[in-house]
Protein backbone atom coordinates (compact mmCIF):
# COMPACT_ATOMS: atom_id res chain seq x y z
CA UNK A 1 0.00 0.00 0.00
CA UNK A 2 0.94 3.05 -1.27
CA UNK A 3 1.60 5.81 1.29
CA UNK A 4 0.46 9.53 0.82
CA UNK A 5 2.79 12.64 1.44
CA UNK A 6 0.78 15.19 3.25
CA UNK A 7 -0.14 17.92 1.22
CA UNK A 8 2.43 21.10 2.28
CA UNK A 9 1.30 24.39 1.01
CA UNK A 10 3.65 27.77 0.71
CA UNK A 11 3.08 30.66 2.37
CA UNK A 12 1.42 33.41 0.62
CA UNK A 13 2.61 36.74 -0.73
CA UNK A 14 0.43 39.71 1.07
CA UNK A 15 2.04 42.54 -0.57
CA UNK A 16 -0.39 42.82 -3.46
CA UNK A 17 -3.53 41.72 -1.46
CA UNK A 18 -6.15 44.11 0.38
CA UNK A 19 -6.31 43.31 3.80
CA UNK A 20 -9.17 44.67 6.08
CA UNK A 21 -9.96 44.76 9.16
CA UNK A 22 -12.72 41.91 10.45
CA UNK A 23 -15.98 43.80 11.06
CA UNK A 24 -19.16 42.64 12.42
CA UNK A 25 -22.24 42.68 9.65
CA UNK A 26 -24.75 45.12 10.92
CA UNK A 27 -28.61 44.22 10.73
CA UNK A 28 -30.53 46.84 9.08
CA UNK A 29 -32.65 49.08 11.69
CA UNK A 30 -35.74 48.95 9.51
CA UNK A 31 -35.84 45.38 9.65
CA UNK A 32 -34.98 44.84 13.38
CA UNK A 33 -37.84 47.63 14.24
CA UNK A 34 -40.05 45.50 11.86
CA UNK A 35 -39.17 42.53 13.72
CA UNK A 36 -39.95 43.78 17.22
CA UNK A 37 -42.90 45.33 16.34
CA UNK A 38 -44.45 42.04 15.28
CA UNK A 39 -43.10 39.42 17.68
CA UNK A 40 -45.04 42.42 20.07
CA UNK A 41 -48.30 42.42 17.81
CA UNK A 42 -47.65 38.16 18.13
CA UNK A 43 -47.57 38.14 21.86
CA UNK A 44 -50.66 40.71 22.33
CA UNK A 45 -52.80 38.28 19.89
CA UNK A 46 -52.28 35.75 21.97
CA UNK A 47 -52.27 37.23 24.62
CA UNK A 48 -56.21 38.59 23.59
CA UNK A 49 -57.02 34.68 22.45
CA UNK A 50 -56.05 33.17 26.25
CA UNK A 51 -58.48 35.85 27.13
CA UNK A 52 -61.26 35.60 24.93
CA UNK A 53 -61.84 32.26 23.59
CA UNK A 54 -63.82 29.67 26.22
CA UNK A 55 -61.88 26.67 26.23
CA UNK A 56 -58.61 26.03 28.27
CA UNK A 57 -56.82 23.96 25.68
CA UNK A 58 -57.80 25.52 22.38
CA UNK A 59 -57.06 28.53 23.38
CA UNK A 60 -53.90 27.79 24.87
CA UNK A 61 -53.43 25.90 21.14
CA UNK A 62 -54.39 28.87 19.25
CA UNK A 63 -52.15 31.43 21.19
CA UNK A 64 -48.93 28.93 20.79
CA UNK A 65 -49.62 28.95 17.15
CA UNK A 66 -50.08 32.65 16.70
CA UNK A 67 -46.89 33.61 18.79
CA UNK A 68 -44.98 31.01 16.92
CA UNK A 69 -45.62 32.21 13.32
CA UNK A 70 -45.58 35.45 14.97
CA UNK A 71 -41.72 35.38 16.18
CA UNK A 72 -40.90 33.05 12.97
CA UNK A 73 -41.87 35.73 10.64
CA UNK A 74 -39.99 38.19 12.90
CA UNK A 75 -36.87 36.29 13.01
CA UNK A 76 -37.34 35.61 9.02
CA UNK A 77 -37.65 39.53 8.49
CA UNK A 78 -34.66 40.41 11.07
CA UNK A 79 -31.96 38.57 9.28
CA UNK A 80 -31.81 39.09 5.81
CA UNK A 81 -30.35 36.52 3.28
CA UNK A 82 -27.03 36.41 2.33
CA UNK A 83 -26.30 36.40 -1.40
């Protein structure tokens, strides 16, 4: 069997290449205002549902569903894609 010679690799010239400084990607304020304002709107529907509707566990249902897809859509519209 045949043995392999681990791969070596030179060092690489930086003169010629642009070197910046790591930064931290910055969310766009629109979008995290966007987002707060409906994970909020999520939490006061179901909020209004435990209060309104009669029964115990449909309600209870109903609200976990709305705040879910409430905070999903948030967190969808908070972080944009990266392309």
């Amino acid at each position: 069997m045949r043995k392999r010679l681990p791969q070596t690799r030179t060092p690489i010239e930086t003169k010629g290449l642009d070197q910046r400084p790591a930064a931290v990607a910055q969310l766009p304020v629109a979008n995290a205002v966007s987002a707060v304002l409906i994970a909020t709107a999520a939490l006061l529907g179901a909020i209004a549902v435990l209060l309104v509707m009669p029964g115990e566990l449909e309600a209870l249902g109903t609200a976990v569903t709305i705040t879910g897809s409430g905070f999903t859509l948030a967190a969808k519209i908070a972080v944009p894609r990266s392309s």
